[in-house]
N, C-alpha and C. Protein backbone atom coordinates (compact mmCIF):
# COMPACT_ATOMS: atom_id res chain seq x y z
N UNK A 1 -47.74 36.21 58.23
CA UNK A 1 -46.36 35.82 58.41
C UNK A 1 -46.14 34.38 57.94
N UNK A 2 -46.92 33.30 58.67
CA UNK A 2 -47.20 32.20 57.83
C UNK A 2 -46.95 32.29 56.10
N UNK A 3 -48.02 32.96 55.45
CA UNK A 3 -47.98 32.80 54.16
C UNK A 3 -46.42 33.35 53.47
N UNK A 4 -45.56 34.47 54.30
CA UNK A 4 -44.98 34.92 53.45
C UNK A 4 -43.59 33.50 53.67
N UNK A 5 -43.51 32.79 55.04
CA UNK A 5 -42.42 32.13 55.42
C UNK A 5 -42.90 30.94 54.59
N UNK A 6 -44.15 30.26 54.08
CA UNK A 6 -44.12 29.25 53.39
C UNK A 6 -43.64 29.58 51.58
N UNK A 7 -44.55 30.83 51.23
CA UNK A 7 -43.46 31.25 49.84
C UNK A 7 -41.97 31.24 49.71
N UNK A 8 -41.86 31.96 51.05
CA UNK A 8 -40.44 31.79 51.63
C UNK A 8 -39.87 30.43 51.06
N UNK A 9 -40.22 29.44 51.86
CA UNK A 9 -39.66 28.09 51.01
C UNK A 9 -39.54 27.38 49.90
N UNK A 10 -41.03 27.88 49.20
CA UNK A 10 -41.07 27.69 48.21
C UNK A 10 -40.05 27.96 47.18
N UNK A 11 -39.88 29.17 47.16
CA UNK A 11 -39.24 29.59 46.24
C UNK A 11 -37.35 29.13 46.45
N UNK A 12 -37.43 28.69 47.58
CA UNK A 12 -35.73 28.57 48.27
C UNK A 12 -35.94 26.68 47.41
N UNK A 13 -36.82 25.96 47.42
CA UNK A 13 -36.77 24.93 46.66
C UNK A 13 -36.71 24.68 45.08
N UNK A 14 -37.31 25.75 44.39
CA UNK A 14 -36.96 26.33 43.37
C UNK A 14 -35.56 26.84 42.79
N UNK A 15 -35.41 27.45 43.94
CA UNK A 15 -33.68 27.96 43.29
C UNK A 15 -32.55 26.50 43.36
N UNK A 16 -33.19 25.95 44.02
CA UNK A 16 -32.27 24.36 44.44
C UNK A 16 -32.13 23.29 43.37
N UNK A 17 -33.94 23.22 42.84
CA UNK A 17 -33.94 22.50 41.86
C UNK A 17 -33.63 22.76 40.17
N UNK A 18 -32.99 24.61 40.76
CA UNK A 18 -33.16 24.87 39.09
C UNK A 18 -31.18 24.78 39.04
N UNK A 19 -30.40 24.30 40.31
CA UNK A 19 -29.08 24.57 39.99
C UNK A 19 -29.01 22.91 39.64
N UNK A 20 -29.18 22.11 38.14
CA UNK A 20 -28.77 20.96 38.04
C UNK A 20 -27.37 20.97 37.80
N UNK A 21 -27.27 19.56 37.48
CA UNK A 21 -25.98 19.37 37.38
C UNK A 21 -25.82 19.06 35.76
N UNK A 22 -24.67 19.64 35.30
CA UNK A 22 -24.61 19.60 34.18
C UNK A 22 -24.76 18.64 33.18
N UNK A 23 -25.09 18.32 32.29
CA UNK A 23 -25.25 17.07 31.22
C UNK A 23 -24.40 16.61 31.29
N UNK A 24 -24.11 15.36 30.74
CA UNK A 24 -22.78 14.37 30.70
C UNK A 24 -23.22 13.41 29.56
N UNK A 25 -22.30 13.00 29.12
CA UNK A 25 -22.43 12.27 28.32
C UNK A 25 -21.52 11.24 28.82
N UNK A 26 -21.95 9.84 28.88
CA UNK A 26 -21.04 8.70 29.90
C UNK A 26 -19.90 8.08 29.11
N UNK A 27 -18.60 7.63 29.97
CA UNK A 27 -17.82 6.79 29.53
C UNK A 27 -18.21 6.01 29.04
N UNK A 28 -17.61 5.60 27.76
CA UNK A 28 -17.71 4.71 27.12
C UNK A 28 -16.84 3.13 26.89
N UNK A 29 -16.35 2.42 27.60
CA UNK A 29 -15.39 1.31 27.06
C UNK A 29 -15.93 -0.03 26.05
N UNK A 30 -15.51 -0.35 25.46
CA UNK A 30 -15.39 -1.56 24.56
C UNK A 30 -14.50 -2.31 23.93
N UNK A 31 -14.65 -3.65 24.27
CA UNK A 31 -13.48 -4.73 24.28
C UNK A 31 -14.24 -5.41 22.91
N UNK A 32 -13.84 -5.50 22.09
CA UNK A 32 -14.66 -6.62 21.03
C UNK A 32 -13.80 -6.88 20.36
N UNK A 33 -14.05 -8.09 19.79
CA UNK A 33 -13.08 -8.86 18.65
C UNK A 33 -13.73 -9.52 17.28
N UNK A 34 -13.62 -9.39 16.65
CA UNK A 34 -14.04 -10.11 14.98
C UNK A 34 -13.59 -11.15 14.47
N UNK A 35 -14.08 -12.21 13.86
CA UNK A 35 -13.37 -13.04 13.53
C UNK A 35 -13.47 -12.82 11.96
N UNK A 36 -12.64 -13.94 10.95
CA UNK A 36 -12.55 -13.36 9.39
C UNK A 36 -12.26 -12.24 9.29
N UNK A 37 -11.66 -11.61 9.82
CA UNK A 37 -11.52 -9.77 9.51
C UNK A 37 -10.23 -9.55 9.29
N UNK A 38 -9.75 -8.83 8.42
CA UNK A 38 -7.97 -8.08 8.83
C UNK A 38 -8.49 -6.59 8.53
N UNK A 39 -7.17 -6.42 8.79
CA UNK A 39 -6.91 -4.77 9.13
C UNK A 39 -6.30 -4.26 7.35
N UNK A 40 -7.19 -3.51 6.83
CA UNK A 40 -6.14 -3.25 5.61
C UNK A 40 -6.03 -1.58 6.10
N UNK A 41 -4.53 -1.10 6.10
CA UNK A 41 -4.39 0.44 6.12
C UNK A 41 -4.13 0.88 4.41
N UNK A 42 -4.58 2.00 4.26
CA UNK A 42 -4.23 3.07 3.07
C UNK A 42 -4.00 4.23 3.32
N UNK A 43 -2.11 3.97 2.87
CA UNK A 43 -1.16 5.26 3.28
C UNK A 43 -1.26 6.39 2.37
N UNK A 44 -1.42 7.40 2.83
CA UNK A 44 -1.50 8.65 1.92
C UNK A 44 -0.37 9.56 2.73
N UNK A 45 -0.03 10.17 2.08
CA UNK A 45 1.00 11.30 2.55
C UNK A 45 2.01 10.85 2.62
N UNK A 46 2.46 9.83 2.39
CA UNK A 46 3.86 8.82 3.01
C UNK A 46 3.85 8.56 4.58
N UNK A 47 2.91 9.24 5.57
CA UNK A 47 2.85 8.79 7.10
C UNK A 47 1.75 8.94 7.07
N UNK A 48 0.58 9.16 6.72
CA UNK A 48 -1.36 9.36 7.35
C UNK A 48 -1.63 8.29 6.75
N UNK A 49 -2.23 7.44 8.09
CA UNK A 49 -3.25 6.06 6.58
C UNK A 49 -4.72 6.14 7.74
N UNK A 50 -5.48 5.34 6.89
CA UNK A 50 -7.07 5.53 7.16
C UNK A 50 -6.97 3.71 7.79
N UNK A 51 -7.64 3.08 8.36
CA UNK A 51 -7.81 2.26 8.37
C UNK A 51 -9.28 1.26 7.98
N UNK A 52 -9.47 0.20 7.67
CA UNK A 52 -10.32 -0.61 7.53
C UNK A 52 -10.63 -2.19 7.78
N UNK A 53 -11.70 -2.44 7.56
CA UNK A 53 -11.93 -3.78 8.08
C UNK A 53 -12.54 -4.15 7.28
N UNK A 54 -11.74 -5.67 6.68
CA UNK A 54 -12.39 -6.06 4.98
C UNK A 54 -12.08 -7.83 5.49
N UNK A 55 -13.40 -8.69 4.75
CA UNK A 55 -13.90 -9.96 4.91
C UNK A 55 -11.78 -10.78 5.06
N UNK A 56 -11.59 -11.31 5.64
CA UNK A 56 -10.15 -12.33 5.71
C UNK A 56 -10.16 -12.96 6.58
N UNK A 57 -8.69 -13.57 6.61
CA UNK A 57 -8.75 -14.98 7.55
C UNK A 57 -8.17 -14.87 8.77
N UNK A 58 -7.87 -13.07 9.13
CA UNK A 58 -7.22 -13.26 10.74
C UNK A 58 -8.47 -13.03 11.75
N UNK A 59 -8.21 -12.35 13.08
CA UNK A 59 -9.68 -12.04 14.07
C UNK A 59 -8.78 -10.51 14.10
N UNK A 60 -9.54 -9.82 14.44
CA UNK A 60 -9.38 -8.31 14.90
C UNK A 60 -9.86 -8.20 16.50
N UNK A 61 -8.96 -7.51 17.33
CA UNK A 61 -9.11 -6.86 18.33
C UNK A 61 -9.27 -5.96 18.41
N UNK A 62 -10.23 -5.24 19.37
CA UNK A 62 -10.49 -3.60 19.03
C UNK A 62 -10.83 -2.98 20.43
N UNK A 63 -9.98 -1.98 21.32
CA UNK A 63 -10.19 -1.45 22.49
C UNK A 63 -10.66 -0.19 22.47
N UNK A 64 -11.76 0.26 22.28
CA UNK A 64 -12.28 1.80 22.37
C UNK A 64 -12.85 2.42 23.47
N UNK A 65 -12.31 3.87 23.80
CA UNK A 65 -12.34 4.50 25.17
C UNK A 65 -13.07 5.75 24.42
N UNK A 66 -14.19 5.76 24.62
CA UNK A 66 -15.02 7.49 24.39
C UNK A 66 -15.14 7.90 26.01
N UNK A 67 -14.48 9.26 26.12
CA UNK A 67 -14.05 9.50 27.79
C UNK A 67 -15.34 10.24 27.68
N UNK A 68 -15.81 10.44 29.01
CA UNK A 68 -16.97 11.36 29.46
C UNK A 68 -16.59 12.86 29.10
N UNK A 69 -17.87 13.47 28.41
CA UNK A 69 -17.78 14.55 27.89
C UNK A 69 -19.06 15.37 28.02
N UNK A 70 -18.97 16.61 28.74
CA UNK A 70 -19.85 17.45 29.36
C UNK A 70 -20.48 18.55 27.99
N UNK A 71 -21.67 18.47 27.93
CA UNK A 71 -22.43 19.89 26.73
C UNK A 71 -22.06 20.89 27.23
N UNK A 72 -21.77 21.71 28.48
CA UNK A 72 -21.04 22.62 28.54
C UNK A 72 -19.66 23.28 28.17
N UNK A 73 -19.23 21.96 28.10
CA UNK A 73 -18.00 22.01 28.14
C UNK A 73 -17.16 22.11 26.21
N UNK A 74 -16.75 23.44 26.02
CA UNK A 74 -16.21 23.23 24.14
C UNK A 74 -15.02 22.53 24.04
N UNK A 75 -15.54 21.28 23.24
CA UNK A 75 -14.15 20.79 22.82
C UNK A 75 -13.15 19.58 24.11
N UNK A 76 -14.23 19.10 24.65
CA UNK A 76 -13.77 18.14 25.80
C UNK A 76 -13.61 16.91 25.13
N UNK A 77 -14.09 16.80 23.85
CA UNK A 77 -14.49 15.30 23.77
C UNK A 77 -13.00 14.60 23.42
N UNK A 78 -12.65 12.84 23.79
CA UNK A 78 -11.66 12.63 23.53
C UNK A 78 -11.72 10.84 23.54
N UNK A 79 -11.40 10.36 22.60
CA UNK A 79 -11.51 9.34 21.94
C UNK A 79 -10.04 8.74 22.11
N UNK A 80 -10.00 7.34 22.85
CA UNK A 80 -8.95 6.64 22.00
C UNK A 80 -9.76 5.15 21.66
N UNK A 81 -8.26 4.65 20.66
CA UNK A 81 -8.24 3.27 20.42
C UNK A 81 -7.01 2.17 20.32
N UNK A 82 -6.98 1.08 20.98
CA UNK A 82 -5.91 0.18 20.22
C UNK A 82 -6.54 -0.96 19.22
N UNK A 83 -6.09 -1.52 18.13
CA UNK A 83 -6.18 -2.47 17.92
C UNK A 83 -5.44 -3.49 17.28
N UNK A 84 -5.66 -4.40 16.67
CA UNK A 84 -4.01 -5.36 16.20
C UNK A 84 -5.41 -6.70 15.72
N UNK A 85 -4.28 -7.52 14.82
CA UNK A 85 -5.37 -8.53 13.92
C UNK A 85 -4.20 -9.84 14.36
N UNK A 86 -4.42 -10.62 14.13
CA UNK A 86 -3.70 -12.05 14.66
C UNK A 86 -4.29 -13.28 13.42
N UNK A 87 -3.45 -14.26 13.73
CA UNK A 87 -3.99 -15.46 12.86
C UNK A 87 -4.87 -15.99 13.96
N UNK A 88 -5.91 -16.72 14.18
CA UNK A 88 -7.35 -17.33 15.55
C UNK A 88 -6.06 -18.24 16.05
N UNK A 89 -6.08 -18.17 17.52
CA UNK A 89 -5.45 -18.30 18.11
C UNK A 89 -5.67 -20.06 17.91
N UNK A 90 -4.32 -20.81 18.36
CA UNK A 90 -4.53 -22.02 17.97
C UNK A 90 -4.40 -22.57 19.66
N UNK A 91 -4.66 -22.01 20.56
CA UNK A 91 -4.29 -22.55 21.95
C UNK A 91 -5.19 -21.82 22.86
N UNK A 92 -5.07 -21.58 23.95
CA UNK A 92 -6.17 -20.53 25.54
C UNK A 92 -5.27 -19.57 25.62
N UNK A 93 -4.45 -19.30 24.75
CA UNK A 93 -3.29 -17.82 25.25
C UNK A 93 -2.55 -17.60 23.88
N UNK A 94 -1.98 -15.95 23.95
CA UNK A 94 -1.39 -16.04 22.90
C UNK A 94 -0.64 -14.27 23.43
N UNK A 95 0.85 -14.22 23.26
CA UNK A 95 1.66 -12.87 23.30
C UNK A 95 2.21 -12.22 21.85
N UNK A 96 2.29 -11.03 21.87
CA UNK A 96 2.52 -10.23 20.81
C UNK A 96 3.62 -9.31 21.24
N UNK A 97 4.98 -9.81 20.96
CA UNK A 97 5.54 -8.97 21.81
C UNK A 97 6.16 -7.92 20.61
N UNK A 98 6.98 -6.58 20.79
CA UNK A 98 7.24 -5.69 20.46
C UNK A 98 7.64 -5.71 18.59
N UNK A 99 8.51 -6.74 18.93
CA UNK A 99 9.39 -7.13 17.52
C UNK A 99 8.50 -7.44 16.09
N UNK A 100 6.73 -8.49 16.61
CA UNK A 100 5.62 -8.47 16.05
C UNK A 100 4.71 -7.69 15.67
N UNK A 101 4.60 -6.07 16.72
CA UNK A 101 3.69 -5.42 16.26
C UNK A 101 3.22 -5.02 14.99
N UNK A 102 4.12 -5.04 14.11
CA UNK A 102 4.24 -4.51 12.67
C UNK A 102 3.63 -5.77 12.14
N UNK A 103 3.96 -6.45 12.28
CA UNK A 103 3.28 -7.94 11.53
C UNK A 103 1.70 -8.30 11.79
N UNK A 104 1.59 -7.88 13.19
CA UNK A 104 0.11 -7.70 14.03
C UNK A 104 -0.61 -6.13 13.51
N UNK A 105 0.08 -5.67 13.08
CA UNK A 105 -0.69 -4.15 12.70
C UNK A 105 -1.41 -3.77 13.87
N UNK A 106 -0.81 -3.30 14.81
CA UNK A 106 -1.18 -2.97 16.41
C UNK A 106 -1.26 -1.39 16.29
N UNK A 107 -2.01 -0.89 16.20
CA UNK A 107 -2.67 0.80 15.93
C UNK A 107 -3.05 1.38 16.90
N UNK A 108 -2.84 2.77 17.20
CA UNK A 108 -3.20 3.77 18.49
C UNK A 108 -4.13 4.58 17.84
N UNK A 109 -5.31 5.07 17.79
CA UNK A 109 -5.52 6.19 17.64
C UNK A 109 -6.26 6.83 18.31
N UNK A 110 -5.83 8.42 18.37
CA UNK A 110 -6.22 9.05 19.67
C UNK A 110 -6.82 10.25 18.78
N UNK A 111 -8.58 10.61 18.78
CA UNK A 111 -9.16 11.74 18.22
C UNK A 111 -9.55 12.46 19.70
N UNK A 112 -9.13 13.94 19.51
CA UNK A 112 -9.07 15.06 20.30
C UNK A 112 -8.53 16.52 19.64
N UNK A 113 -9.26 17.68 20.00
CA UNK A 113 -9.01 18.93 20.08
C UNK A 113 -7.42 19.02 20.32
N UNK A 114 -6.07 18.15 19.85
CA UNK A 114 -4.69 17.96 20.40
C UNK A 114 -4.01 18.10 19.15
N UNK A 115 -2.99 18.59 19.07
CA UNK A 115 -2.07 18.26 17.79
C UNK A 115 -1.58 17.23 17.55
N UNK A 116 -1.57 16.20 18.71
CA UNK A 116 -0.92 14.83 18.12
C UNK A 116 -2.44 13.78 17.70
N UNK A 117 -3.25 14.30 17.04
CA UNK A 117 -4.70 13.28 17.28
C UNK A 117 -4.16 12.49 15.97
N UNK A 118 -4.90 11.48 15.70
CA UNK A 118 -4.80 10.63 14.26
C UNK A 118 -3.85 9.26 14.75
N UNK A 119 -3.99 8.06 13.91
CA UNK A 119 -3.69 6.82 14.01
C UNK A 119 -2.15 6.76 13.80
N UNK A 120 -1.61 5.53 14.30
CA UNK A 120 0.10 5.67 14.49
C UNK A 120 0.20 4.23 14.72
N UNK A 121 1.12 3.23 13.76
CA UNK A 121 1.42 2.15 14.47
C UNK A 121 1.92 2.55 15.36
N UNK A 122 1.92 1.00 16.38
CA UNK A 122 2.69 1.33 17.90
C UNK A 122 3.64 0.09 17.50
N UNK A 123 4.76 0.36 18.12
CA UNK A 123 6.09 -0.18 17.58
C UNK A 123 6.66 -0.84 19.44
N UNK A 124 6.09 -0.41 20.50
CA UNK A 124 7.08 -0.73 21.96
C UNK A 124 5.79 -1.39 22.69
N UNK A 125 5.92 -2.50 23.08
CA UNK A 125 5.03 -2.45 24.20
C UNK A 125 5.11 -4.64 24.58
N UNK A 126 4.37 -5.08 25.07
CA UNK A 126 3.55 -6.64 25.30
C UNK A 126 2.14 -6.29 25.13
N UNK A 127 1.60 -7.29 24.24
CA UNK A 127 0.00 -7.70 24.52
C UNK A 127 -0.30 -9.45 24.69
N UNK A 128 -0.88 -9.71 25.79
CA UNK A 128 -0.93 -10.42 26.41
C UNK A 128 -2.59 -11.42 26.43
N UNK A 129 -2.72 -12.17 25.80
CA UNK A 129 -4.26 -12.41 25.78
C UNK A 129 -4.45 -13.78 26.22
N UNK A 130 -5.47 -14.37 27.29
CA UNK A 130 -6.17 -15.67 27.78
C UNK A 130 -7.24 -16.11 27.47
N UNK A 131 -7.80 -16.95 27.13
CA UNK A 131 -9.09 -17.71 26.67
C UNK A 131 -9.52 -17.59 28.20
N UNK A 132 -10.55 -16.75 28.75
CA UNK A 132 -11.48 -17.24 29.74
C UNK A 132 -12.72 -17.92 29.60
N UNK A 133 -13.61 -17.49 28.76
CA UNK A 133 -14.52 -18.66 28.60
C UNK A 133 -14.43 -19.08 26.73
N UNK A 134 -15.30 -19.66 26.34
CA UNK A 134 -15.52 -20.25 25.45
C UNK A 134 -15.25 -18.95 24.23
N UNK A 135 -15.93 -17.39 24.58
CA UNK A 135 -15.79 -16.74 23.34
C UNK A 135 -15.31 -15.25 24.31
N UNK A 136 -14.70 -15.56 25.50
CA UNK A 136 -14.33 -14.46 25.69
C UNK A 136 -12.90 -14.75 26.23
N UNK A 137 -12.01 -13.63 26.03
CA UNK A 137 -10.50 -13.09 25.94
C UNK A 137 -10.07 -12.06 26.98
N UNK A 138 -9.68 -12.57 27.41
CA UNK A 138 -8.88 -11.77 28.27
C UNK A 138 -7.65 -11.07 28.05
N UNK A 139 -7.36 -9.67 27.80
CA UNK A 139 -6.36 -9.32 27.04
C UNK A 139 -5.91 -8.11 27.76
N UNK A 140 -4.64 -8.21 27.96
CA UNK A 140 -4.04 -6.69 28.50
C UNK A 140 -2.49 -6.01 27.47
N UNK A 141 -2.43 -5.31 27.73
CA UNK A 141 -1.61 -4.13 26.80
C UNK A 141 -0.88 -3.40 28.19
N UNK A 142 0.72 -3.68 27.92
CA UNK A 142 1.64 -2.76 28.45
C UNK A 142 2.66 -2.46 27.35
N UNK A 143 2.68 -1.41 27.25
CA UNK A 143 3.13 -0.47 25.80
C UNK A 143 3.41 1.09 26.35
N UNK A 144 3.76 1.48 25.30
CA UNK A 144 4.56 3.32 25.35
C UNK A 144 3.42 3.41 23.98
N UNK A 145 3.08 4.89 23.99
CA UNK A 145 2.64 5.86 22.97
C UNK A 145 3.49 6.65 22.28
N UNK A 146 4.06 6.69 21.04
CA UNK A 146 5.13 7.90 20.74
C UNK A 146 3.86 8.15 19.93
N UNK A 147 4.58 9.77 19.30
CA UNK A 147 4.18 10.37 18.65
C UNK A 147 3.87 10.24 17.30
N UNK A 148 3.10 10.60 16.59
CA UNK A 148 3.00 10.08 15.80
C UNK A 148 4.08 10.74 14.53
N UNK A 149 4.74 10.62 12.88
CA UNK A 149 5.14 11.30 12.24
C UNK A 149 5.04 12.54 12.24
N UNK A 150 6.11 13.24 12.38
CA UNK A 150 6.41 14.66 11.69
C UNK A 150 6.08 15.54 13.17
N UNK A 151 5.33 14.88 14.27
CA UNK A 151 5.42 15.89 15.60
C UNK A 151 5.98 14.96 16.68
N UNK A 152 6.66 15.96 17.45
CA UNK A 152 7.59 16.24 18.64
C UNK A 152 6.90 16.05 20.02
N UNK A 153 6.30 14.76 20.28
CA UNK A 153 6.10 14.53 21.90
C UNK A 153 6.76 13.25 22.52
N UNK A 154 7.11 13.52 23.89
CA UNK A 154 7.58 12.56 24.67
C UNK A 154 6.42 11.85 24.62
N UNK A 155 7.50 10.11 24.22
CA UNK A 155 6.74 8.78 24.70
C UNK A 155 5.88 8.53 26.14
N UNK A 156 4.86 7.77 26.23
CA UNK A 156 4.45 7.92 27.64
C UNK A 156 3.86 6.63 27.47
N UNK A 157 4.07 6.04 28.67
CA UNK A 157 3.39 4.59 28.93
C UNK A 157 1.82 4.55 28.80
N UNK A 158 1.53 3.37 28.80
CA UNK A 158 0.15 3.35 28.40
C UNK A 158 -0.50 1.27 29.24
N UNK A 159 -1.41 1.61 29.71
CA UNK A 159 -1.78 0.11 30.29
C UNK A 159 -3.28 -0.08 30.20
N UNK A 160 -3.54 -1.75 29.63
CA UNK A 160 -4.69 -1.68 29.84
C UNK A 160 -5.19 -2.81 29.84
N UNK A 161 -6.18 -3.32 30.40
CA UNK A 161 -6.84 -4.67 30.67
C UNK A 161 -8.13 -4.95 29.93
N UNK A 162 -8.69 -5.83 29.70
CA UNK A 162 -10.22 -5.83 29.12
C UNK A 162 -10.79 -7.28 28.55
N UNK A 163 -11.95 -7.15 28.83
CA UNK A 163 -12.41 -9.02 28.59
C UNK A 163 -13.74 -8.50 27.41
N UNK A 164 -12.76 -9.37 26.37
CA UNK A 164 -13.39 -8.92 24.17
C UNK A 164 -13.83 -10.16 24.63
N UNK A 165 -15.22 -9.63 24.09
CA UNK A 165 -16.04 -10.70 23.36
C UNK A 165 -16.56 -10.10 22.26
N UNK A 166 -16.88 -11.41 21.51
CA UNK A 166 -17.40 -11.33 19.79
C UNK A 166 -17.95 -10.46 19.64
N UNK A 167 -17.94 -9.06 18.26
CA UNK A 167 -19.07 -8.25 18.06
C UNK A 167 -18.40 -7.45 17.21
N UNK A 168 -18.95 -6.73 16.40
CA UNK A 168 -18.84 -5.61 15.37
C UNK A 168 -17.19 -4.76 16.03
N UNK A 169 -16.99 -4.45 14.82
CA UNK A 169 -15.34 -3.49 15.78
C UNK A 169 -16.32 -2.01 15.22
N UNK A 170 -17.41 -1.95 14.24
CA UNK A 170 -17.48 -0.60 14.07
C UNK A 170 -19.11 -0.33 14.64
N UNK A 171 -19.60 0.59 15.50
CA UNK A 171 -20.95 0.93 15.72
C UNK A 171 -21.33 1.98 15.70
């Protein structure tokens, strides 16, 4: 009786350790900024452009969100980004408000399994940035998302905080 109540357990620890928990792949955030860099876009279609990052004299900001995404799971994965290029700030602060975005080349892009995925200037919002230490920025974003050309979704707010320091915008 012994032997069969200790198999007994055995095997009840077995079935325990074989229910894991599914893979994950972790959130991702990143705040970084470039200096010498601008933003050059190339429009194709009359609304799709690609973007890039070529040697110049502004800094680039770059906010990237890779959301947690499960191997079980088809088609979870979901990517955003903002970013915007500036002349190097000549002071500990500096605002970008709505009327500038176009001049700042302030970009959304959102890759996902969605019909609205792909890059979109953003045209509504404040970005707001502080010198906290010597090479790091303190920068927040209150803005709306529209849609991008040629599809039909309601605008939706969008907020976000983050402390860029120096480093590659691409990895």
């Amino acid at each position: 009786m012994r032997y069969l109540f200790s198999l007994l357990i055995i095997m009840c620890g077995f079935g325990l350790m074989a229910q894991e928990k599914p893979k994950q792949n972790p959130e991702i955030k990143r705040f970084v900024y470039q200096a010498n860099t601008q933003i050059t876009k190339r429009v194709y279609d009359s609304i799709y452009f690609d973007v890039n990052y070529d040697a110049g004299s502004k800094w680039v900001f770059k906010f990237s969100h890779q959301f947690a995404e499960y191997e079980m799971i088809s088609d979870d994965e979901y990517f955003e980004s903002f970013e915007f290029e500036m002349d190097p700030p000549k002071g500990n602060s500096f605002v970008i408000k709505q009327g500038d975005f176009e001049k700042h080349k302030v970009i959304y892009n959102r890759s996902c399994f969605c019909p609205d995925a792909g890059p979109r200037a953003l045209s509504k919002g404040t970005i707001k940035g502080k010198r906290i230490r010597k090479n790091t920025w303190l920068v927040e974003f209150d803005g709306e998302i529209v849609a991008r050309p040629g599809k039909d979704f309601a605008p939706y707010p969008r907020k976000w905080k983050g402390y860029f320091k120096p480093n590659k915008l691409i990895y």
